[in-house]
Structure formats: C-alpha cells, structure tokens
Protein backbone atom coordinates (compact mmCIF):
# COMPACT_ATOMS: atom_id res chain seq x y z
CA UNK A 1 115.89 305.18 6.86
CA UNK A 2 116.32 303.59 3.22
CA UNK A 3 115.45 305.18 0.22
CA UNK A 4 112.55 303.90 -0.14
CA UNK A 5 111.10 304.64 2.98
CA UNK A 6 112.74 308.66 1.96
CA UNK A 7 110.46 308.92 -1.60
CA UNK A 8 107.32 307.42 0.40
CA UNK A 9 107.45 310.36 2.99
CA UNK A 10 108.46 312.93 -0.05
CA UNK A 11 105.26 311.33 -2.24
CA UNK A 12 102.78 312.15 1.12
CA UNK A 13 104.29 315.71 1.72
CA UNK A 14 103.70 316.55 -1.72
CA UNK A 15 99.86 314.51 -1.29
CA UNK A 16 99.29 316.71 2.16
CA UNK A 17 100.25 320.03 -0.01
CA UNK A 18 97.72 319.04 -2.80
CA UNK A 19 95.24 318.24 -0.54
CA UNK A 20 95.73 321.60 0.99
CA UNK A 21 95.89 323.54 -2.23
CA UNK A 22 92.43 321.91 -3.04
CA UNK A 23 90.62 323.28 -0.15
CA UNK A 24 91.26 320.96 2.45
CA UNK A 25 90.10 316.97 2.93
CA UNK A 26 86.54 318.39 3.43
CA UNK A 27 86.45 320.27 0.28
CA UNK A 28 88.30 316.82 -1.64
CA UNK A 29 85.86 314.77 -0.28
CA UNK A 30 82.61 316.88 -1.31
CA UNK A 31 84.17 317.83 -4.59
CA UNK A 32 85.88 314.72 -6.04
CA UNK A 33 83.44 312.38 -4.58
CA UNK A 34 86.05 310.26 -2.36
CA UNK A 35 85.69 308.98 1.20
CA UNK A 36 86.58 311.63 4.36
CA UNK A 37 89.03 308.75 5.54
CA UNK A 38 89.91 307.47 2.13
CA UNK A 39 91.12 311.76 1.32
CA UNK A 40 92.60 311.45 5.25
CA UNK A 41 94.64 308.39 4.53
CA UNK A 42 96.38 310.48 2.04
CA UNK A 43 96.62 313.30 4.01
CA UNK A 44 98.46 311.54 7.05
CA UNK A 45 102.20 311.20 6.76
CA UNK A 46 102.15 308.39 8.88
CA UNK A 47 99.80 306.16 6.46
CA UNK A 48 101.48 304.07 3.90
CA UNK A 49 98.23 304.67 1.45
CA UNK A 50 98.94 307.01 -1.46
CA UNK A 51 96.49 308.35 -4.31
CA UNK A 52 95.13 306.89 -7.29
CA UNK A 53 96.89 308.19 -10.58
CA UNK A 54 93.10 309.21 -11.68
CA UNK A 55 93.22 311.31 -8.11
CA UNK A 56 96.58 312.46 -8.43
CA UNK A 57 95.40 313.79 -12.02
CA UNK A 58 92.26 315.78 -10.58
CA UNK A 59 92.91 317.15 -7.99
CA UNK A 60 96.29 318.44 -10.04
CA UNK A 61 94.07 319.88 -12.14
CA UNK A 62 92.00 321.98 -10.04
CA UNK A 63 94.46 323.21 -7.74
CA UNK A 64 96.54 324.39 -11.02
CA UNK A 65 100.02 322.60 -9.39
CA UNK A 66 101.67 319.64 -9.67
CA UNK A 67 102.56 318.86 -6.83
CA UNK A 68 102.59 314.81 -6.69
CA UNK A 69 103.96 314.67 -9.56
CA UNK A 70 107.24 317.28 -8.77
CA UNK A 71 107.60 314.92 -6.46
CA UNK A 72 107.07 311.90 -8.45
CA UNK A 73 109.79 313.42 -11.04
CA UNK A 74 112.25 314.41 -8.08
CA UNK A 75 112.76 310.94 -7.09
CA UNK A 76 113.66 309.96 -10.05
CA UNK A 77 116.28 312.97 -10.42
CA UNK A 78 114.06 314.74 -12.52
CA UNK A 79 112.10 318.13 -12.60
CA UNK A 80 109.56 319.33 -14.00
CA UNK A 81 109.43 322.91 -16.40
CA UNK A 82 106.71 325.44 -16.14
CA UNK A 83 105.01 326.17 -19.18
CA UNK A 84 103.08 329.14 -17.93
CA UNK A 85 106.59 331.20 -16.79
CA UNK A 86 104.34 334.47 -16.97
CA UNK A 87 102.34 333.39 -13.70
CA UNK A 88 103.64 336.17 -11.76
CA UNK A 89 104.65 338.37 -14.13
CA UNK A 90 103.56 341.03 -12.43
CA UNK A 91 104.54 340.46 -8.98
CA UNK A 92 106.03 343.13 -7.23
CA UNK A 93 109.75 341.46 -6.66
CA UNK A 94 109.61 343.84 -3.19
CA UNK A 95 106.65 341.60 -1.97
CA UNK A 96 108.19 338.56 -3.11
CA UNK A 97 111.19 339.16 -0.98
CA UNK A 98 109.72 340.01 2.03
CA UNK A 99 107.34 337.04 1.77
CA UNK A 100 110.58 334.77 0.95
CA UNK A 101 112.56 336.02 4.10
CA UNK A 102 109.44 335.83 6.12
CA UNK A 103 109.57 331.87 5.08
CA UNK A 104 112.66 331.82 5.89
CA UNK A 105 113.13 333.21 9.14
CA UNK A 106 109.82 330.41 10.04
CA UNK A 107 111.76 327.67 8.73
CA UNK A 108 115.40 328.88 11.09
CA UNK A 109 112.78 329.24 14.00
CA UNK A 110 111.47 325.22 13.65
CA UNK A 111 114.40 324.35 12.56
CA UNK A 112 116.12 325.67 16.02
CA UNK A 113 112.83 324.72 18.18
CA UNK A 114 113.57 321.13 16.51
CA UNK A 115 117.10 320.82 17.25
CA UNK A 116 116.97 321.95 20.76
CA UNK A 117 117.31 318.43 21.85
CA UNK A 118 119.22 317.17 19.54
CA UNK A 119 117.21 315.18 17.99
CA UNK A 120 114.10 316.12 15.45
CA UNK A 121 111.50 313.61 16.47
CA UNK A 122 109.08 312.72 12.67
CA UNK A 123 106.44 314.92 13.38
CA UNK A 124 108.98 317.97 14.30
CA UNK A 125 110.10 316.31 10.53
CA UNK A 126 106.77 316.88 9.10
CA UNK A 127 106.23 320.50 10.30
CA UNK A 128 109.67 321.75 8.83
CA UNK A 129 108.80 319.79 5.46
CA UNK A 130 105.36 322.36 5.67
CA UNK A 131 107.29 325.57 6.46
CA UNK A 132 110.07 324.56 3.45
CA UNK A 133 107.32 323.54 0.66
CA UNK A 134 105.99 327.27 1.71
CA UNK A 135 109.31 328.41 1.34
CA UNK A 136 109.93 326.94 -2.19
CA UNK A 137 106.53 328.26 -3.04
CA UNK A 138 107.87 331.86 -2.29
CA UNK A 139 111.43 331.23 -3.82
CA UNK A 140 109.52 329.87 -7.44
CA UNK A 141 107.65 333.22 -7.12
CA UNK A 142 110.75 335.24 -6.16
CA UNK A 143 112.14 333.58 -9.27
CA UNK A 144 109.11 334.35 -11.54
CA UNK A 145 109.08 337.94 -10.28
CA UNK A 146 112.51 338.42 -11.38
CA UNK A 147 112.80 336.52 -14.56
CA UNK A 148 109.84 338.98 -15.27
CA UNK A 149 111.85 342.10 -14.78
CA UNK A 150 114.89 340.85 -17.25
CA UNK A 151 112.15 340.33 -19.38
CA UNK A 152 111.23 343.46 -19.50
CA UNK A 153 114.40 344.94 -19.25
CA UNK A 154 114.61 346.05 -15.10
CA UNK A 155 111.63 347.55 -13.43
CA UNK A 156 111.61 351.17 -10.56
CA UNK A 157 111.74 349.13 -7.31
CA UNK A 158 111.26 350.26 -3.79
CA UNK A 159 109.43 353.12 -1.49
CA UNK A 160 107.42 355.62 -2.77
CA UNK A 161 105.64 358.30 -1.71
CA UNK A 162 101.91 358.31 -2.88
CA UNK A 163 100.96 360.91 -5.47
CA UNK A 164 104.51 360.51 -6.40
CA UNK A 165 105.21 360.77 -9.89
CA UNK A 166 107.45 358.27 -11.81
C-alpha cells in the first residue's frame, strides 16, 4: 500500500466517525440536505469519494469534533490543540479508566480474532480502526480528566460508601 492510498483510508475513517458523531447517514442526509448515497459514499471505506470542504465544515460543527480535519492535520505530521481543555473537567478519572481499559481489552480481542489467520483481511482493518478511534476517544478523556485534577491540585478518588462523609 503507498502512502497515498494510507491518508485516503485515514481521511474516510475519520469521514465514517463524523458521520457517526452526527447521528448517522440518515440524520446527515435529513439535516444537511445531502443525498442518502451521496452521505453513504462518504461513509464507505471502500469508496474513493470524500466530502466537500463546505461538508467537512458542517457537519464539524454540529457534532462539536474535528474529526476530518485531525486527520487532515495528521497526514501532514501535524495535530491539532484543543481550545476548550475544560471539556471534561469534571469527569470522574475512575470512570475514565474503566471506560479506557474497557476499549482496550475490545481492541486486544479484534486485534487477536484478526490475526488468527495470519492475515487481517481490509474489513477486519476497518473494524479495529472503529474500536481504536473509540479508544483514543477514551484516552483524550482520560487525559482531560487528569489534567483536570493537577489543575486543581489532586482530587479523593475511589470507593465510597454512600452517606459517607468526606
């Protein structure tokens, strides 16, 4: 595979997530006014068709992530910063953890189910890519949780008992 062919699949992962964070390609379509197979073009992985910059921009902006263009800015060797770095503040880091290693332990069981044969076939591919862009989706939020307790100087963590005082 060249890299060309490597930021094309990239560039539709990140259009499948977006599509997904909007609603779904019914939800696109009604919404933003495009076609149900223009919106499933971009959704399939195996279709060479990607979004308009004008789509890219919308649908960025109702979703609230940018997830074309973190992709966009990772092929170039590039990322992109967060202005709102307070977005889960207040996250329990607990929940974020257990949410991360749930991810995780998804993305060891495809990745073994994949590798069985010793060989990961592109739509195996495609449903690892799924499980891992939930699994960076956890680790930014792991991340946010606990940049939020150095902010604040640590935070109690763990089991308590209700009625409990603190």
């Amino acid at each position: 595979m060249s890299v060309s062919e490597a930021w094309m699949f990239r560039v539709k992962a990140a259009q499948r997530d977006l599509i997904e964070a909007c609603g779904g390609i019914k939800r696109v379509e009604t919404r933003f006014n495009y076609g149900k197979s223009t919106v499933g073009r971009w959704n399939d992985g195996n279709d060479p068709t990607l979004m308009p910059l004008g789509a890219v921009v919308a649908l960025e902006s109702d979703c609230g992530r940018p997830f074309v263009t973190s992709a966009l800015a990772e092929v170039n060797g590039r990322r992109l910063s967060d202005p709102s770095e307070d977005r889960v503040a207040d996250v329990c880091v607990m929940a974020s953890h257990s949410e991360l290693l749930r991810h995780t332990a998804e993305l060891a069981n495809g990745m073994a189910m994949a590798i069985a044969d010793s060989r990961v076939t592109p739509t195996e591919a495609q449903t690892i890519d799924r499980i891992a862009a939930s699994m960076q989706n956890a680790m930014n939020d792991m991340r946010a949780a606990l940049a939020s307790i150095k902010a604040k100087g640590g935070e109690r963590t763990g089991l308590r008992v209700v009625g409990e005082d603190d």
